[in-house]
C-alpha atoms as a PDB file:
ATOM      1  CA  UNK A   1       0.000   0.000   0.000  1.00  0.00           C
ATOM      2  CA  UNK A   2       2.848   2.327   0.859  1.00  0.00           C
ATOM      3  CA  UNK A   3       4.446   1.820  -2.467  1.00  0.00           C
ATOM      4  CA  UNK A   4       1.027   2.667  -4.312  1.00  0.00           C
ATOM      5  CA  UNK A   5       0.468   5.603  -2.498  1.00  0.00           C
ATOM      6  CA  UNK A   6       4.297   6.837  -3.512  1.00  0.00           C
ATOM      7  CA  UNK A   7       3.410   5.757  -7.470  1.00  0.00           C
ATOM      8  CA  UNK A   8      -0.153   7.691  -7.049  1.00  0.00           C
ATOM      9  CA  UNK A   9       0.693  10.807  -5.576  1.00  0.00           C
ATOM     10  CA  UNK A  10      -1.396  10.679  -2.513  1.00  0.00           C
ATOM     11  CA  UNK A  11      -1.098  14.023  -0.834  1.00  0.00           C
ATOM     12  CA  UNK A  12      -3.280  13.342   2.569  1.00  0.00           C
ATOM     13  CA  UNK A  13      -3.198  10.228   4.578  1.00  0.00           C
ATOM     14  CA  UNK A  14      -6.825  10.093   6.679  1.00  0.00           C
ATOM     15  CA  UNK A  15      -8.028   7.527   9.718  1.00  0.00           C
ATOM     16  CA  UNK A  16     -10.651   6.899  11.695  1.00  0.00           C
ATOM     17  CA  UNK A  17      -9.889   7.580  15.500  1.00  0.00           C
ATOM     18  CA  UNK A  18     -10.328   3.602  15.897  1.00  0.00           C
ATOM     19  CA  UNK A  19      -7.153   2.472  17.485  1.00  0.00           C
ATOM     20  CA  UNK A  20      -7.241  -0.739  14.574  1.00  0.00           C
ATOM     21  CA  UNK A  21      -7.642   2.431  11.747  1.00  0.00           C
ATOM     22  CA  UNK A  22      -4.613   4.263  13.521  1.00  0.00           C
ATOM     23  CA  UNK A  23      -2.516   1.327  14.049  1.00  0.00           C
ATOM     24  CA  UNK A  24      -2.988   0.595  10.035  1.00  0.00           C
ATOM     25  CA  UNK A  25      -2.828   4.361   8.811  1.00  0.00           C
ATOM     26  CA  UNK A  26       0.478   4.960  10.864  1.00  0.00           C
ATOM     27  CA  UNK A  27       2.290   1.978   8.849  1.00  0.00           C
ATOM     28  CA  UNK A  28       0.761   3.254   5.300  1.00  0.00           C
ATOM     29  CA  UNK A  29       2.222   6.400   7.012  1.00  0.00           C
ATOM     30  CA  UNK A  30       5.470   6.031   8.095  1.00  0.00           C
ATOM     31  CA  UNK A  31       6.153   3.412   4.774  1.00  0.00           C
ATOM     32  CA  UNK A  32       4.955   6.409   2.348  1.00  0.00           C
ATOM     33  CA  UNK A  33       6.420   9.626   4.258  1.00  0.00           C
ATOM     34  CA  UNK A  34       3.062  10.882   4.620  1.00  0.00           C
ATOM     35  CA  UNK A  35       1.510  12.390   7.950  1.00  0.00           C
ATOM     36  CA  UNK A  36      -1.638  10.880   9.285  1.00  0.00           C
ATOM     37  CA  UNK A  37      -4.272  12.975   9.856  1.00  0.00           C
ATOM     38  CA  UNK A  38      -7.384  11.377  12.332  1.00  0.00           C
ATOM     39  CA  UNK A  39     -10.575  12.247  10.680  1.00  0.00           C
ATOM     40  CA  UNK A  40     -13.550  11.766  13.502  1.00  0.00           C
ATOM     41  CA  UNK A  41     -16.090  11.924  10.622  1.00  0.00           C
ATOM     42  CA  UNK A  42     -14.548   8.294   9.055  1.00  0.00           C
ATOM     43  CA  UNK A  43     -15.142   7.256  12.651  1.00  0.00           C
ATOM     44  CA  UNK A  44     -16.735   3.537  12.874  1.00  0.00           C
ATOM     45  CA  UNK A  45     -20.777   3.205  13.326  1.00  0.00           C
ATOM     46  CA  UNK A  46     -21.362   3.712  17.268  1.00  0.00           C
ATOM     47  CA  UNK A  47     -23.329   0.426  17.394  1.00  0.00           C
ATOM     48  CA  UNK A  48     -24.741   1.221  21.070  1.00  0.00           C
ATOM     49  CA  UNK A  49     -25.862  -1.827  23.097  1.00  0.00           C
ATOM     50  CA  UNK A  50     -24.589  -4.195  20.356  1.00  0.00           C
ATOM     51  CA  UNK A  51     -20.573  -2.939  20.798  1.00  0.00           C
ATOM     52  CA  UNK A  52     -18.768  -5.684  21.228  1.00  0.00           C
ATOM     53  CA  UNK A  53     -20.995  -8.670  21.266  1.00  0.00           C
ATOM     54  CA  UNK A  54     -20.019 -11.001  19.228  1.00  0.00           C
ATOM     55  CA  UNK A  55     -21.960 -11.873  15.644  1.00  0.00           C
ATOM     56  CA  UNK A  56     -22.951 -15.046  16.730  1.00  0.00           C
ATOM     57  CA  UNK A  57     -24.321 -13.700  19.773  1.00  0.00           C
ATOM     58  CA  UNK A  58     -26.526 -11.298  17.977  1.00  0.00           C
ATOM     59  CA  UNK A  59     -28.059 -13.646  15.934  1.00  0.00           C
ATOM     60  CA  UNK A  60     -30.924 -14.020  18.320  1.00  0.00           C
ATOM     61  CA  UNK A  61     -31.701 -10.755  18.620  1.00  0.00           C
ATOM     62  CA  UNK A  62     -34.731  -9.370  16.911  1.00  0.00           C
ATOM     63  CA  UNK A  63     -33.333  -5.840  15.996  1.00  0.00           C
ATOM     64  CA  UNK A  64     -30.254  -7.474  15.119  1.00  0.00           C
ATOM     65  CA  UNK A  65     -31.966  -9.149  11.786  1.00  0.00           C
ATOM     66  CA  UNK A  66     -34.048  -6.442  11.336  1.00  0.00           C
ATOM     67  CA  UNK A  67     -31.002  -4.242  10.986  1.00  0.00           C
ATOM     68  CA  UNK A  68     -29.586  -6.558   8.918  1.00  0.00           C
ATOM     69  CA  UNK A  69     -32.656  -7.143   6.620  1.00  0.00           C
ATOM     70  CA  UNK A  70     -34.045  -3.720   6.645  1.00  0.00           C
ATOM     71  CA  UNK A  71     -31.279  -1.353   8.009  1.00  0.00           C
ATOM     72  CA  UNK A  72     -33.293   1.843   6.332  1.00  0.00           C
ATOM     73  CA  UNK A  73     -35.870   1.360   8.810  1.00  0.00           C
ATOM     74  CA  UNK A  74     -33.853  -0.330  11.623  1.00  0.00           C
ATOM     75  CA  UNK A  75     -32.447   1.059  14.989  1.00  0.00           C
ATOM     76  CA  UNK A  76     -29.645   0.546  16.603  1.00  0.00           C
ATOM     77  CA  UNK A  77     -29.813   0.946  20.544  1.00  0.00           C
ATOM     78  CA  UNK A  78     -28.711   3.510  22.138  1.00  0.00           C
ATOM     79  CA  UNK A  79     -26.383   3.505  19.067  1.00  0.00           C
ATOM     80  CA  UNK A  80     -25.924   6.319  15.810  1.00  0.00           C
ATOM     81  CA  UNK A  81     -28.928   6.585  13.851  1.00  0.00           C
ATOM     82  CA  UNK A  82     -27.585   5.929   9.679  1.00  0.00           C
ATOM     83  CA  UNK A  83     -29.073   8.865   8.721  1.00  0.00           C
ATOM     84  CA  UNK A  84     -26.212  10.445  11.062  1.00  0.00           C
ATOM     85  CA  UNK A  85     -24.126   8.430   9.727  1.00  0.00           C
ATOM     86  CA  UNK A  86     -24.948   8.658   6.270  1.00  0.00           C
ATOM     87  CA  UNK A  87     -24.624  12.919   7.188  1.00  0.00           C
ATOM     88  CA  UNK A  88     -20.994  12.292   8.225  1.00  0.00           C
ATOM     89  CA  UNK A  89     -19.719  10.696   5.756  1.00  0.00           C
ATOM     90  CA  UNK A  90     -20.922  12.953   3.318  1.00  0.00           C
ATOM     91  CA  UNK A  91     -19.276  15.893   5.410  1.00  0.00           C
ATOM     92  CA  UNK A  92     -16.265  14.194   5.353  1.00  0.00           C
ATOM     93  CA  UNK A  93     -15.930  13.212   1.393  1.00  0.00           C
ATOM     94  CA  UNK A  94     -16.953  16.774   0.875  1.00  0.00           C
ATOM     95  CA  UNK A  95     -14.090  17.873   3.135  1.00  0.00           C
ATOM     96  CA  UNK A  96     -11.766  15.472   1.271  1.00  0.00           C
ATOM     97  CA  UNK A  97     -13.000  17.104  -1.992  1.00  0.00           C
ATOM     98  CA  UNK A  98     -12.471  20.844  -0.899  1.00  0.00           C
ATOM     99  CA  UNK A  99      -9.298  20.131   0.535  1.00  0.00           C
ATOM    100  CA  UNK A 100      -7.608  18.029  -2.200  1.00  0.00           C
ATOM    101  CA  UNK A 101      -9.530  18.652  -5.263  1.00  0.00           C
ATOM    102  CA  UNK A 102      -7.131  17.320  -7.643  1.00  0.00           C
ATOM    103  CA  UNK A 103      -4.859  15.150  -5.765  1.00  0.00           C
ATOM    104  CA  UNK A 104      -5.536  11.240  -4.582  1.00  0.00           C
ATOM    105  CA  UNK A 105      -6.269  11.130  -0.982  1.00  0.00           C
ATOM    106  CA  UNK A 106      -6.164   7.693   1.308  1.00  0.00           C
ATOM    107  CA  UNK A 107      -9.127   7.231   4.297  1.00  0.00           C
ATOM    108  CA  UNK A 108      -8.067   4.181   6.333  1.00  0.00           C
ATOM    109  CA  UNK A 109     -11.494   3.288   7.689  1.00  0.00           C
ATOM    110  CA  UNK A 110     -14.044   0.747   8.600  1.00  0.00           C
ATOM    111  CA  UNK A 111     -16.217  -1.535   6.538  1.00  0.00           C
ATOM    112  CA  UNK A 112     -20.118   0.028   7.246  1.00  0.00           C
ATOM    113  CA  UNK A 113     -18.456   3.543   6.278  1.00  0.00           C
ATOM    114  CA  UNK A 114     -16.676   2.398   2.896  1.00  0.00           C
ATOM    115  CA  UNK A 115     -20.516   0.744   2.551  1.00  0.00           C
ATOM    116  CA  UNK A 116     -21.761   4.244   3.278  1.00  0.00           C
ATOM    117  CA  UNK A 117     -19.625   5.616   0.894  1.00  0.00           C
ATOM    118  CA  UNK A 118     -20.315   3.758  -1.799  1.00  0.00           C
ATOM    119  CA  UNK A 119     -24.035   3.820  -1.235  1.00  0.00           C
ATOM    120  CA  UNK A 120     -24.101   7.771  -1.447  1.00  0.00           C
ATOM    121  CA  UNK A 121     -21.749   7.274  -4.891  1.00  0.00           C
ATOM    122  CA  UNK A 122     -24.958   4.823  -6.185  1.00  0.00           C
ATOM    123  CA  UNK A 123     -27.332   6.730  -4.433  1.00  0.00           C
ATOM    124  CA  UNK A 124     -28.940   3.633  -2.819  1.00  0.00           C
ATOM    125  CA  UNK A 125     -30.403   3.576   0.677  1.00  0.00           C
ATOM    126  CA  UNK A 126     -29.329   1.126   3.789  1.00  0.00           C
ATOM    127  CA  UNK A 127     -31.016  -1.589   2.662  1.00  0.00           C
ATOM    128  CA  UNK A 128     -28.495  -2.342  -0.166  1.00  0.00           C
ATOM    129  CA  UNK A 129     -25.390  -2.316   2.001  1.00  0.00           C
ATOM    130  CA  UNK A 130     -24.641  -5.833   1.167  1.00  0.00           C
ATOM    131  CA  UNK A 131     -24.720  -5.315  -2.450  1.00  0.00           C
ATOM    132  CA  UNK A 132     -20.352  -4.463  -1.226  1.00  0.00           C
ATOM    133  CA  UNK A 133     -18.073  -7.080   0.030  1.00  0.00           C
ATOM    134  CA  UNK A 134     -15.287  -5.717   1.453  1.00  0.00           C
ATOM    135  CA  UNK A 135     -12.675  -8.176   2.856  1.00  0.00           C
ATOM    136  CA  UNK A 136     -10.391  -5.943   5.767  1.00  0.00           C
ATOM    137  CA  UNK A 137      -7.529  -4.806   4.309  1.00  0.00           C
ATOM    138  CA  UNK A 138      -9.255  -4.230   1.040  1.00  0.00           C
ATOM    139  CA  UNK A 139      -9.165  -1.176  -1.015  1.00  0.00           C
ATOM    140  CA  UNK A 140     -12.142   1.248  -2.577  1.00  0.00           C
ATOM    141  CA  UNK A 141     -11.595   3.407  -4.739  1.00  0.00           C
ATOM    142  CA  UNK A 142     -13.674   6.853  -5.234  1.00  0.00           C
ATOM    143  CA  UNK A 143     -13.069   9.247  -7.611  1.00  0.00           C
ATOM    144  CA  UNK A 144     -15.313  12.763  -7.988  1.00  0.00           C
ATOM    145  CA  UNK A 145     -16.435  13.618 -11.763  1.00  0.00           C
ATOM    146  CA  UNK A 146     -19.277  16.083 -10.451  1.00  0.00           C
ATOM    147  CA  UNK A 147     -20.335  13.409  -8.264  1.00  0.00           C
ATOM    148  CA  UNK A 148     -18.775  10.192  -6.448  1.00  0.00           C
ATOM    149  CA  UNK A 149     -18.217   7.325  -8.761  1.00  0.00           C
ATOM    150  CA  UNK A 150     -16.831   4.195  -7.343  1.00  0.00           C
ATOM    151  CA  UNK A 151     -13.989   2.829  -9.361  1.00  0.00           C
ATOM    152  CA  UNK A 152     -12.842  -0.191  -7.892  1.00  0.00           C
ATOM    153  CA  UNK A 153     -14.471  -1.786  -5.488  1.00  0.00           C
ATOM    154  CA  UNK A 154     -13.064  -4.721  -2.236  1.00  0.00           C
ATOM    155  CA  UNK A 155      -9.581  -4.513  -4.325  1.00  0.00           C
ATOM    156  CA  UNK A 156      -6.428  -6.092  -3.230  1.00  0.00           C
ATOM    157  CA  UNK A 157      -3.911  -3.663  -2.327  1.00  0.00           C
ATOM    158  CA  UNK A 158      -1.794  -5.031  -4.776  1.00  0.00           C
ATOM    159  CA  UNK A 159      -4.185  -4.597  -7.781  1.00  0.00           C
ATOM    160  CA  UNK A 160      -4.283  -0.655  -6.823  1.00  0.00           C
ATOM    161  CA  UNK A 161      -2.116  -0.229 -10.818  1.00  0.00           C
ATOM    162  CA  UNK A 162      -4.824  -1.474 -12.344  1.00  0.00           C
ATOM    163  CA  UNK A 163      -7.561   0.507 -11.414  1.00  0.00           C
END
């Protein structure tokens, strides 16, 4: 990844405040001789009374599936609303846009926001999230052409010349 962002020209270097995001962003970082800058609005989905329980142990609950079958209309407890969410990230890839208009940019961040992300870019609610499968570690690619387009999509790291 460090080697692709040298080849691409990436002038910003973004995480989450997750301590897994940082950990990840600060090896990109110190690889490529870029500074990492923590961006709270790449942050992870506050899941409420559902962070960290396991999957499995979810399964039974009600909400749970619903979130999982109908996340437009589901609630998380005591957790973000998606709506906020979906508000965020949009703040944030607008920030990214102002900021570096012409230059590539690299968000280390979580799986529901690259989801998010690419959602707004298809303009598709929720309820389509797992139309993306995104494997940690992958790589999405974004570009703006007037709006977000996705261009690559779950990549390897190492496929980042081909895209």
């Amino acid at each position: 990844m460090a080697s692709a962002c040298q080849n691409l020209g990436v002038a910003a270097l973004l995480s989450s405040p997750r301590r897994r995001a940082v950990e990840t962003a600060a090896v990109i970082a110190g690889a490529a001789g870029l500074d990492l800058t923590v961006a709270p609005l790449f942050d992870e989905i506050d899941y409420g009374a559902w962070t960290g329980r396991r999957f499995l142990d979810l399964e039974g609950d009600p909400g749970w599936r619903e979130y999982n079958s109908r996340r437009k209309a589901a609630r998380i407890p005591n957790g973000e609303r998606l709506e906020a969410v979906t508000a965020r990230v949009r703040r944030g890839l607008n920030d990214v846009r102002r900021r570096y208009p012409d230059s590539p940019v690299v968000i280390v961040t979580h799986a529901e926001i690259i989801r998010c992300a690419l959602l707004l870019a298809a303009s598709l609610s929720w309820n389509h999230w797992a139309r993306f499968h995104l494997s940690s570690g992958s790589v999405t690619l974004l570009s703006w052409c007037g709006t977000w387009v996705a261009r690559g999509i779950g990549l390897a790291p190492s496929r980042l010349r081909e895209a």
